[in-house]
Protein backbone atom coordinates (compact mmCIF):
# COMPACT_ATOMS: atom_id res chain seq x y z
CA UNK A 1 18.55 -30.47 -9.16
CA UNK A 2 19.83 -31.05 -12.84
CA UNK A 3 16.98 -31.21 -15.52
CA UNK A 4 15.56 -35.35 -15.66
CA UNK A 5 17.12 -37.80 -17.22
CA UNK A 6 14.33 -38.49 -19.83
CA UNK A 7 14.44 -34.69 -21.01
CA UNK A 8 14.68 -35.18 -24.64
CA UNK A 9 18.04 -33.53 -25.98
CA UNK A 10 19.20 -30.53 -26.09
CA UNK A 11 16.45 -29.71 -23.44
CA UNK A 12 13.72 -29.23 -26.34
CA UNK A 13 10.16 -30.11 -25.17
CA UNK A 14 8.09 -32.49 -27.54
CA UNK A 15 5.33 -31.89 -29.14
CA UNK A 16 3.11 -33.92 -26.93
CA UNK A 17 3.21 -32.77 -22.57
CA UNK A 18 0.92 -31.19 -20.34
CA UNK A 19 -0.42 -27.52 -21.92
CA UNK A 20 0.24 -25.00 -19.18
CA UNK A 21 -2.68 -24.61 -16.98
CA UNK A 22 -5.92 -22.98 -17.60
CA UNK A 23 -8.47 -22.33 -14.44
CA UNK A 24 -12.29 -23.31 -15.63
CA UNK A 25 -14.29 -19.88 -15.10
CA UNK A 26 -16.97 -20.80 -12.69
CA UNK A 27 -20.33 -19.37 -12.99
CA UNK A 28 -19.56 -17.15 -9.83
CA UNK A 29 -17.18 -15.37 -11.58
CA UNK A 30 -18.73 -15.11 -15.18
CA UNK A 31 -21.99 -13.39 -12.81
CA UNK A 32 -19.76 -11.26 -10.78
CA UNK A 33 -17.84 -9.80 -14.20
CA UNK A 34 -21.59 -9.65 -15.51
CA UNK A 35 -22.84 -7.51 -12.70
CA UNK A 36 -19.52 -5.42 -12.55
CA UNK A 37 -19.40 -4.81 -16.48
CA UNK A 38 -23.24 -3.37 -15.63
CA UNK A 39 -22.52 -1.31 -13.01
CA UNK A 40 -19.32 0.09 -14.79
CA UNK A 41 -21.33 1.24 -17.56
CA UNK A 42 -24.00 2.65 -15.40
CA UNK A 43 -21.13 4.58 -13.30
CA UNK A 44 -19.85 5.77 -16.73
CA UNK A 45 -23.05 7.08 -18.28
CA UNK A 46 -23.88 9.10 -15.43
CA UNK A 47 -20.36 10.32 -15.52
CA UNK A 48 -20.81 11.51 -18.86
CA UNK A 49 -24.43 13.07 -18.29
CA UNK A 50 -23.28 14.75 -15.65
CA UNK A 51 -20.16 16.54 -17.31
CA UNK A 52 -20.10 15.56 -20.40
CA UNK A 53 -17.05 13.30 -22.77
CA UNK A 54 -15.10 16.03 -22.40
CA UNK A 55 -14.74 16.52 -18.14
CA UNK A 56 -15.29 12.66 -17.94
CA UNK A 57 -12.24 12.10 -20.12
CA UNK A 58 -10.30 14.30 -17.96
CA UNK A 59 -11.50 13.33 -14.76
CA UNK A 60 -11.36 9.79 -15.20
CA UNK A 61 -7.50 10.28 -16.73
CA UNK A 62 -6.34 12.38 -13.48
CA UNK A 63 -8.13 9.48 -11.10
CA UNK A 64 -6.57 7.19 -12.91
CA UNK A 65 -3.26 8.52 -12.53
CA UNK A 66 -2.74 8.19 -8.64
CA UNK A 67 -2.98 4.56 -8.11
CA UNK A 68 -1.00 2.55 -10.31
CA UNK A 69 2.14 2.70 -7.51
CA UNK A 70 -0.35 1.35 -5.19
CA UNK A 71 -1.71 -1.24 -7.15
CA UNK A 72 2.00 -2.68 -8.01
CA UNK A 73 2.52 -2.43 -4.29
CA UNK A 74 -0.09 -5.13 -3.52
CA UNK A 75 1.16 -7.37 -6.25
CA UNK A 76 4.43 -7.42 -4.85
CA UNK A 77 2.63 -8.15 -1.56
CA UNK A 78 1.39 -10.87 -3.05
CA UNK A 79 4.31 -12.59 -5.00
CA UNK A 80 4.58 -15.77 -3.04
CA UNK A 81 1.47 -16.87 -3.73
CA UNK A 82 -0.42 -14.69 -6.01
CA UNK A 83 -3.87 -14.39 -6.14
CA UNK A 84 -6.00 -15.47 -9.01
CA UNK A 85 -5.92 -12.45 -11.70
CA UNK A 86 -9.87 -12.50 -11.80
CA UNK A 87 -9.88 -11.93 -8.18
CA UNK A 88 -7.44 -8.99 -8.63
CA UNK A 89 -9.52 -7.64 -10.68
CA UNK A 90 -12.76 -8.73 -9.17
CA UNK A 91 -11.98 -6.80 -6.05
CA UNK A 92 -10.84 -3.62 -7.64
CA UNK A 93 -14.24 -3.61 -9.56
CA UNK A 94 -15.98 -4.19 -6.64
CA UNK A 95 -14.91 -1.54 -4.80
CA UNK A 96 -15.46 0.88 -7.62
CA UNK A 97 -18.55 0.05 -8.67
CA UNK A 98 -20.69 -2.07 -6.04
CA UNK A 99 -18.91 -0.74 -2.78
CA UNK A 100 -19.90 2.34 -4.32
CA UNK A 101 -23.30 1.68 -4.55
CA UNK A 102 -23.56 0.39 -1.20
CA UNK A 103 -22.02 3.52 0.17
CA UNK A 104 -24.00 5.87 -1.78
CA UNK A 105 -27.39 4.03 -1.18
CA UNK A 106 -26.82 3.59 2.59
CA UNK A 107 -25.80 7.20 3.03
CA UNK A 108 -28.94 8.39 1.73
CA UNK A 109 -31.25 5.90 3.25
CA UNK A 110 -30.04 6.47 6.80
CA UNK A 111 -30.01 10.34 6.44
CA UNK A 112 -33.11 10.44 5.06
CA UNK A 113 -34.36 8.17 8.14
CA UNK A 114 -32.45 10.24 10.66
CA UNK A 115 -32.83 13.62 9.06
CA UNK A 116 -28.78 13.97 9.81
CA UNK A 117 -26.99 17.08 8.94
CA UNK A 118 -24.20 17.22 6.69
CA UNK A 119 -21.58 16.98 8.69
CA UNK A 120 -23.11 14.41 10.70
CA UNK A 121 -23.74 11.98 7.04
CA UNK A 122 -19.82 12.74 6.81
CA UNK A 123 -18.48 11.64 10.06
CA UNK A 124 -20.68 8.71 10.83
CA UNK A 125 -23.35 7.33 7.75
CA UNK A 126 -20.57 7.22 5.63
CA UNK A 127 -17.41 5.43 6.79
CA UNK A 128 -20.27 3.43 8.20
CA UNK A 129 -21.52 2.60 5.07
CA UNK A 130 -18.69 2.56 3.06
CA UNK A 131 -16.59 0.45 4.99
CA UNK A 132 -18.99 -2.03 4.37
CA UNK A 133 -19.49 -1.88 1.26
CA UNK A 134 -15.79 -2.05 0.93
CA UNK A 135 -15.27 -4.75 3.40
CA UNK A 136 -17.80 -7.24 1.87
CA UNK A 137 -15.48 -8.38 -0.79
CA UNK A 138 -12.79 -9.94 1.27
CA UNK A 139 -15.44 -11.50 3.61
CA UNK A 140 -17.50 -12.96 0.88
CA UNK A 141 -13.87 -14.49 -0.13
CA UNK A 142 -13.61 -15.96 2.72
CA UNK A 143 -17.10 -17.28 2.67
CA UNK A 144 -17.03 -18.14 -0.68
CA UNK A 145 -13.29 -19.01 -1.45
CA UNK A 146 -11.77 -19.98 1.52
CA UNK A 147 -9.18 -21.43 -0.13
CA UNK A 148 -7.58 -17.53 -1.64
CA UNK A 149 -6.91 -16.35 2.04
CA UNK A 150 -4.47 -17.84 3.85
CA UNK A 151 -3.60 -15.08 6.43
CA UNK A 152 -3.13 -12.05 7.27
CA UNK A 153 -1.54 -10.72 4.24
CA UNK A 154 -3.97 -11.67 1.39
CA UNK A 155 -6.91 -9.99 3.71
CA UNK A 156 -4.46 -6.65 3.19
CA UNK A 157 -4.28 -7.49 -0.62
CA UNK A 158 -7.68 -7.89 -0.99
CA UNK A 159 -8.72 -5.16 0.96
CA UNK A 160 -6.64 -2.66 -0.48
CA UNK A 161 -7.10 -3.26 -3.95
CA UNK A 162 -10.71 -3.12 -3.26
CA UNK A 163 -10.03 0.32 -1.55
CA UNK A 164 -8.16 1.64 -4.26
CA UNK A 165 -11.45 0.47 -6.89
CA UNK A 166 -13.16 2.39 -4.56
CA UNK A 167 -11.14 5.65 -4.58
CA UNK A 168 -10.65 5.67 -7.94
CA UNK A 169 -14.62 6.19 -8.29
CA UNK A 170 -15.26 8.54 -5.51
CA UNK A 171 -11.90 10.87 -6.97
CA UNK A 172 -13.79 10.65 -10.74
CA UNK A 173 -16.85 12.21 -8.88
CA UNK A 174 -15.15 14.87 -6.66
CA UNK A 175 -13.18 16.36 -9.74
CA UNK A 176 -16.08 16.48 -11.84
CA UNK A 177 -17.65 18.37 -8.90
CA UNK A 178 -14.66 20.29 -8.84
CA UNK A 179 -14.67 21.28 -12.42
CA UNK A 180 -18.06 22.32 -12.56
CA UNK A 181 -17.85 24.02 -9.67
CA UNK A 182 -14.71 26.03 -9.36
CA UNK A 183 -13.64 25.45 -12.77
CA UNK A 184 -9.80 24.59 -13.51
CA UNK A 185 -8.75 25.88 -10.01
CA UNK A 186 -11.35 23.89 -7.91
CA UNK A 187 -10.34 20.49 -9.86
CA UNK A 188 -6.66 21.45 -9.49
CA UNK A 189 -6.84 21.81 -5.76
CA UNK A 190 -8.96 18.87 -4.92
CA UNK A 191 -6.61 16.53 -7.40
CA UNK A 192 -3.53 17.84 -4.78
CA UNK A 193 -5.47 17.20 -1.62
CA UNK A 194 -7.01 13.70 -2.83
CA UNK A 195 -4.29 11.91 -5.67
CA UNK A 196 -1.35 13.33 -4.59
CA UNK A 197 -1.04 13.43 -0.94
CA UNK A 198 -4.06 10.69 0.16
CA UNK A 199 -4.83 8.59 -2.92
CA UNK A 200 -4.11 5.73 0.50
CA UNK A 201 -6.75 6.42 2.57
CA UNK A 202 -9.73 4.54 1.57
CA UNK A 203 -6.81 1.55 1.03
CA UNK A 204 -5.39 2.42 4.11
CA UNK A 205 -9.14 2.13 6.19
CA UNK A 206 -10.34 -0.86 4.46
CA UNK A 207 -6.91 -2.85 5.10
CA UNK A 208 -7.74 -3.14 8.81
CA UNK A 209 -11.03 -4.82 7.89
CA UNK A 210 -8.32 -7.09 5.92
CA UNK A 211 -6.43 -7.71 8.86
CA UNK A 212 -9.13 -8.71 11.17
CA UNK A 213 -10.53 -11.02 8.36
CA UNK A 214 -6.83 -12.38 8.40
CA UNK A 215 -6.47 -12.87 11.94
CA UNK A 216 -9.70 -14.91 12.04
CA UNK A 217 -8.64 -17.02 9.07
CA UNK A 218 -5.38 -18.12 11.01
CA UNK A 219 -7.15 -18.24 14.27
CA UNK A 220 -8.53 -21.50 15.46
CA UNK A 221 -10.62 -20.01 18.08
CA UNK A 222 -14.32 -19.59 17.00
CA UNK A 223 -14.69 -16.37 18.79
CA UNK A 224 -11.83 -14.82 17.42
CA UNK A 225 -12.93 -16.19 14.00
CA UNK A 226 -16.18 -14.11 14.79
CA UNK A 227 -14.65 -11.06 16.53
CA UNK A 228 -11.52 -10.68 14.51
CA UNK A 229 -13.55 -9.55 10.96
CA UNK A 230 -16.24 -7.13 13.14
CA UNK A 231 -12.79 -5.27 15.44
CA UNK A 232 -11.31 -4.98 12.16
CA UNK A 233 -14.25 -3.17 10.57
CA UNK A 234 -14.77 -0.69 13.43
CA UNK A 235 -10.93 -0.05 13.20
CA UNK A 236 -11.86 1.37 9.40
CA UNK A 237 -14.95 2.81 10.73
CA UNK A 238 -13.24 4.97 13.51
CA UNK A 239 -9.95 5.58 10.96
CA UNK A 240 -12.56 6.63 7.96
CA UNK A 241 -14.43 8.86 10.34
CA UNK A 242 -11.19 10.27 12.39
CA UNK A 243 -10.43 11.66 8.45
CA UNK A 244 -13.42 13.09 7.71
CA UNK A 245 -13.91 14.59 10.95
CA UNK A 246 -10.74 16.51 11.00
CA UNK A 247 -11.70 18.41 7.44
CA UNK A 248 -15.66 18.49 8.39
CA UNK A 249 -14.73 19.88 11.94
CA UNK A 250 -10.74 21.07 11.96
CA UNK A 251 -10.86 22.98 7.92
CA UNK A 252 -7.36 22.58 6.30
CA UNK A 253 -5.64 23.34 9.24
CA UNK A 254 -7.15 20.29 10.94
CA UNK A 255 -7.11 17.99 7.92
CA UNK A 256 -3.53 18.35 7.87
CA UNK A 257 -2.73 18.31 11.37
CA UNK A 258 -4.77 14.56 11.23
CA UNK A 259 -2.55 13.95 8.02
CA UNK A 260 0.77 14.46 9.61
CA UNK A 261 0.07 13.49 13.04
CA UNK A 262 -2.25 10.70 12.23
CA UNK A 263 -2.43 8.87 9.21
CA UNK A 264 1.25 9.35 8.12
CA UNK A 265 2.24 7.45 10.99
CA UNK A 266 -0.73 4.54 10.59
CA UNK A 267 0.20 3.92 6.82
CA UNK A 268 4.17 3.47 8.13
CA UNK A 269 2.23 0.99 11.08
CA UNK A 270 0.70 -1.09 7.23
CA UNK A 271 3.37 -0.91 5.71
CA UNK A 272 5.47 -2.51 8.54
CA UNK A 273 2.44 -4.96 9.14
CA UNK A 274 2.57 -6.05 5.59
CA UNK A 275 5.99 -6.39 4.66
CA UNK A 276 6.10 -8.10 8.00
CA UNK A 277 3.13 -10.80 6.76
CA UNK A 278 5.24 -11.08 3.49
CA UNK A 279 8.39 -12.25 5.66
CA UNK A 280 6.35 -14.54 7.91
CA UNK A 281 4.47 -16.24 4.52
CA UNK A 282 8.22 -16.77 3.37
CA UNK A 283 9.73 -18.74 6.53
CA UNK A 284 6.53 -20.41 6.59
CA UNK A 285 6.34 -21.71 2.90
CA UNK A 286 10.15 -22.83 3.26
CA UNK A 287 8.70 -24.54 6.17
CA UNK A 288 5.94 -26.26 4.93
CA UNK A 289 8.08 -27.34 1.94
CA UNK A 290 10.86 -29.36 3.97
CA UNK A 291 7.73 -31.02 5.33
CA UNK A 292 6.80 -31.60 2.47
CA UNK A 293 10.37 -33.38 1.17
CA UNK A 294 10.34 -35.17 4.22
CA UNK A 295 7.20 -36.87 3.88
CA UNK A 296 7.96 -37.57 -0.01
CA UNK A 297 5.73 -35.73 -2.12
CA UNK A 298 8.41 -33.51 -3.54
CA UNK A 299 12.08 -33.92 -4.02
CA UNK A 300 14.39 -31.86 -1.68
CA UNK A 301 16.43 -30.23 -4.41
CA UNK A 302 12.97 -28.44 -5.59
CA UNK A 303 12.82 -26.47 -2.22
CA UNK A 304 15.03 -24.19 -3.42
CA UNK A 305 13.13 -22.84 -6.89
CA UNK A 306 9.64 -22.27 -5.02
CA UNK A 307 10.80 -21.09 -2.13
CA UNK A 308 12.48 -17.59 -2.58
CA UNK A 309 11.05 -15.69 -5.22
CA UNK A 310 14.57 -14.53 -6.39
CA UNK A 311 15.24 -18.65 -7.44
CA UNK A 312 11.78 -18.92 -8.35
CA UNK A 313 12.60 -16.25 -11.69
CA UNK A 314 16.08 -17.28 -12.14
CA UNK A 315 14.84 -21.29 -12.56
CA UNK A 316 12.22 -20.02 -14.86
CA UNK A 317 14.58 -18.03 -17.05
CA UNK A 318 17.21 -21.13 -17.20
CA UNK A 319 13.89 -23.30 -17.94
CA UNK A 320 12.72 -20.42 -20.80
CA UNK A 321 16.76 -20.70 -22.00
CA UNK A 322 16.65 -24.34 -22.52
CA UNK A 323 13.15 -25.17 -23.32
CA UNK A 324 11.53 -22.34 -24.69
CA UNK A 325 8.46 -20.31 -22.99
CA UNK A 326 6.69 -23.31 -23.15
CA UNK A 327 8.87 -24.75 -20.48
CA UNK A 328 8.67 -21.64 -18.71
CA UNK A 329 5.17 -21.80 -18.36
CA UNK A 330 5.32 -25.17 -17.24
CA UNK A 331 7.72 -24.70 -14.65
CA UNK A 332 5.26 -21.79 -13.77
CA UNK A 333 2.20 -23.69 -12.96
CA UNK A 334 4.87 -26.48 -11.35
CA UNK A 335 6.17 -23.94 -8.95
CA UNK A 336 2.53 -22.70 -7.93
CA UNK A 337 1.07 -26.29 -7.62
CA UNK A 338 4.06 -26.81 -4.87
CA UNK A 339 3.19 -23.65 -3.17
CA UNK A 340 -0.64 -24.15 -3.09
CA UNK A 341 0.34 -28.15 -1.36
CA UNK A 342 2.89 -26.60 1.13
CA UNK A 343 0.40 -23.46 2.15
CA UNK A 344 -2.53 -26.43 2.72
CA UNK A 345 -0.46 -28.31 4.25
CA UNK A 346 0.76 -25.56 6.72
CA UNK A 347 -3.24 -25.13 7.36
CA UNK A 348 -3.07 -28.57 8.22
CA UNK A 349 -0.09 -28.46 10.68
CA UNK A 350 -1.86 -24.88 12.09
CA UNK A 351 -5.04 -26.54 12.55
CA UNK A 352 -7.47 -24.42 10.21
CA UNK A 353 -7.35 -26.95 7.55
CA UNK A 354 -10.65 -27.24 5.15
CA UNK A 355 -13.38 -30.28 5.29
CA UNK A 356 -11.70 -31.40 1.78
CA UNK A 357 -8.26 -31.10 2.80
CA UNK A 358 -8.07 -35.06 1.88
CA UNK A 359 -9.63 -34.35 -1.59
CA UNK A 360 -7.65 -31.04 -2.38
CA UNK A 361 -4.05 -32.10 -1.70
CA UNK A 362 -5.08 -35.36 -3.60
CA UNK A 363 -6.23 -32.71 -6.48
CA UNK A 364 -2.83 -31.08 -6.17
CA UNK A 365 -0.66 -33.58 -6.04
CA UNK A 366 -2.52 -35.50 -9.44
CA UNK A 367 -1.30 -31.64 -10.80
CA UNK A 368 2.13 -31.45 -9.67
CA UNK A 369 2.67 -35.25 -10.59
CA UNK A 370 1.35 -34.53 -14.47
CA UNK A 371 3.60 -31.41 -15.35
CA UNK A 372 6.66 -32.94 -13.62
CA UNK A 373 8.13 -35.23 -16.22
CA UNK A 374 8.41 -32.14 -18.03
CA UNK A 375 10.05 -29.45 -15.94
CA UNK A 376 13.19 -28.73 -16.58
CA UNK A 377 15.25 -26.87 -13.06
CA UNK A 378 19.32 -25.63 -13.53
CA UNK A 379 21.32 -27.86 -12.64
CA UNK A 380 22.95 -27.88 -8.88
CA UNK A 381 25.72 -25.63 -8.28
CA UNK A 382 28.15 -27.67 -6.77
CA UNK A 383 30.41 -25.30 -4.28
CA UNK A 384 33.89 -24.38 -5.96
CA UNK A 385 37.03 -26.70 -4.31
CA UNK A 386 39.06 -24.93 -1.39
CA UNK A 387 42.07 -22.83 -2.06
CA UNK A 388 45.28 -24.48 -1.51
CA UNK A 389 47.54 -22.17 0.11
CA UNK A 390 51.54 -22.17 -0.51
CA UNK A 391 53.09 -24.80 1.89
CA UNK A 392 49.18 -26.63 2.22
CA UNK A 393 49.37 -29.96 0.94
CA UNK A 394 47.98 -30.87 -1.98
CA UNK A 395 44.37 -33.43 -1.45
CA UNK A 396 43.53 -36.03 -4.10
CA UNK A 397 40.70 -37.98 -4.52
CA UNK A 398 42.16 -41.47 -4.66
C-alpha cells in the first residue's frame, strides 16, 4: 500500500500527530520494581559481606558473562509480539532475587522440619522449592495479566528469562564459595561446570512449567486449564532433581553421563518446541489478520508489514527514510496495535477470549484508528511485465 494521500509532501510529518505511545506504569509494577530494587540490594550487600568488593566484582562479572546468548534467544522468541520491556525485566528480577528467596527459605524450613540430609535437601527440598519460586512469575502473569500470554511460547519466554534471573544469582553464590574455598582453581572449575557447559539448566527446568502454563492458556477445557500449569511444574521438579541427583549420587562421572545422555537431548526437545511455537504464532497472526481485512477493520495491503517480521523492519526503515524516526516510531506502535487486535481476535475465534474482549478490541481499534492518518507504508511493488520472447507477439494495452 503506497503512503496516504493526505501525507503532507515530501513524506515530512507535521508538527502536530499522535506522539508515539507511552504505557501508564501501573502501581503493580512501580511495587514489584520497589520490592525487586530491595531485594537486589539486600542480595548485593550480603554478597559483598561475604567476600568482599573485590570477589563480588569478580563473581558477579563471570555470572554475568554466561547468559547474554540466552537472553537474546528469548527475545528473538518473542519478536512477533514482544512482551512489555518491564515484564522482561520483571521476570529476570524475579527469578534472581525473589525466586531466590523462596528457594532458599523453603529449603531450610523443610530440612529443618524433616531433619533431611544433604543429599536428600539436594535431590528433593530444592527443585521442590525452587521450581516454585521460579514458576510463580509466569502464573501470577497469567493471573494477573492475562492479556501477556497468549500460548505456549510466551509461557517459555517468561519462564526462561525468569530461570536465567535465577541462575545468574545462584552462579554469583557458588563462585564466591568457590573462591573462598579453593581459591582461583575451585572458582575456575565450578565457572566450567556451571557458565560454560549448563548456564541452561535452571532455564531449561523452569520452561516446562512455561509450557504447561501455555497449554492451559490455549486450552478451553477447565481441567486442563488446572492440570496443564501443576504437570508442567512436576516436569521441572523431576528434570531439576534428575540433575542434581546424578552429581549428588553419580560424582562427575554421573553428572556428565546425565549431561550427555539427558539434558543435551531435552534442551534440542525446547528448542524444537519453541521455534516450533514461533512458527505456529506466525501462520496464526497471518491468519487472524485476513480476518481481520475481511471483516474491515484493517486494509488488506497492511497484512503484509505486520505479518512477517522481515516486512515488518523493512516498512519501518522505508517509513524512518521518508519521515524521519518519528514516523518510524509511529509505524512501530501501528504495527503492534494490529498484532495485539489480530492475537485477541484469534482468542476469540479459539474460544479463550477475555470477559472484556468487547471493551479491549474497542480500546485497540480507538489506537490503531488515531496513529493511522499518519503512517506512512512503501509503496506496492507492482510485479515486473513478462518477457517477450523473439517471434512472441508484442501485447499493448489499448
Amino acid at each position: 500500500m503506497s503512503q496516504p494521500a493526505f501525507s503532507p509532501p515530501g513524506g515530512l510529518l507535521p508538527a502536530v500527530g499522535p506522539v508515539p505511545a507511552r504505557r501508564r506504569v501501573s502501581a503493580l509494577t512501580i511495587v514489584t520494581m520497589v520490592v525487586l530494587g530491595l531485594g537486589t540490594l539486600v542480595i548485593a550487600f550480603l554478597v559483598l559481606f561475604a567476600g568482599g568488593p573485590i570477589n563480588a566484582f569478580v563473581t558477579i562479572c563471570l555470572a554475568a558473562i554466561s547468559f547474554p546468548l540466552l537472553i537474546l534467544m528469548a527475545f528473538w522468541l518473542d519478536r512477533y509480539e514482544p512482551e512489555p520491556a518491564r515484564y522482561r525485566i520483571a521476570a529476570l528480577g524475579w527469578g534472581a532475587v525473589v525466586a531466590v528467596a523462596i528457594g532458599l527459605g523453603l529449603e531450610f524450613l523443610l530440612t529443618a522440619l524433616t531433619g533431611s540430609s544433604v543429599a536428600t535437601t539436594a535431590v528433593v527440598w530444592a527443585p521442590l522449592a525452587e521450581e516454585l519460586g521460579k514458576g510463580l512469575f509466569p502464573l501470577l502473569i497469567l493471573l494477573l495479566r492475562r492479556q501477556q500470554l497468549h500460548g505456549i511460547l510466551d509461557g517459555i519466554v517468561y519462564a526462561v528469562l525468569t530461570g536465567i534471573g535465577f541462575a545468574f544469582t545462584e552462579d554469583v553464590l557458588y563462585y564466591l564459595q568457590s573462591l573462598n574455598q579453593g581459591g582461583v582453581g575451585g572458582l575456575v572449575s565450578t565457572f566450567v561446570l556451571r557458565g560454560v557447559l549448563s548456564p541452561f539448566a535452571h532455564p531449561l527446568f523452569t520452561a516446562a512449567t512455561g509450557v504447561g502454563i501455555g497449554v492451559a492458556v490455549m486450552s478451553r477445557s477447565p481441567v486442563v486449564r488446572l492440570i496443564a500449569p501443576v504437570l508442567g511444574y512436576l516436569v521441572a521438579v523431576l528434570m531439576h532433581a534428575t540433575w542434581n541427583g546424578s552429581a549428588t549420587f553419580g560424582g562427575t562421572q554421573g553428572f556428565f553421563l546425565t549431561y550427555l545422555v539427558g539434558f543435551l537431548p531435552l534442551l534440542v526437545v525446547l528448542i524444537a518446541i519453541a521455534v516450533w511455537a514461533r512458527g505456529r504464532e506466525g501462520k496464526m497472526l497471518t491468519a487472524a489478520l485476513r480476518d481481520c481485512a475481511e471483516m474491515g477493520w484493517i486494509a488488506p495491503g497492511e497484512i503484509r508489514w505486520i505479518a512477517t517480521l522481515s516486512d515488518r523492519s523493512a516498512a519501518r526503515k522505508y517509513a524512518a527514510r521518508v519521515g524521519g524516526k518519528r514516523a518510524a516510531l509511529i509505524l512501530r506502535d501501528y504495527q503492534q496495535a494490529l498484532t495485539e487486535m489480530a492475537f485477541l481476535h484469534n482468542r476469540v475465534v479459539s474460544g479463550t477470549a477475555p470477559a472484556n474482549f468487547n471493551a479491549r478490541m474497542y480500546e485497540i481499534q480507538q489506537r490503531a484508528a488515531a496513529l493511522r492518518p499518519w503512517v506512512i507504508l512503501p509503496p506496492v511493488q507492482l510485479p515486473p511485465p513478462a518477457a517477450i520472447w523473439p517471434g512472441q507477439p508484442s501485447v499493448r494495452w489499448q
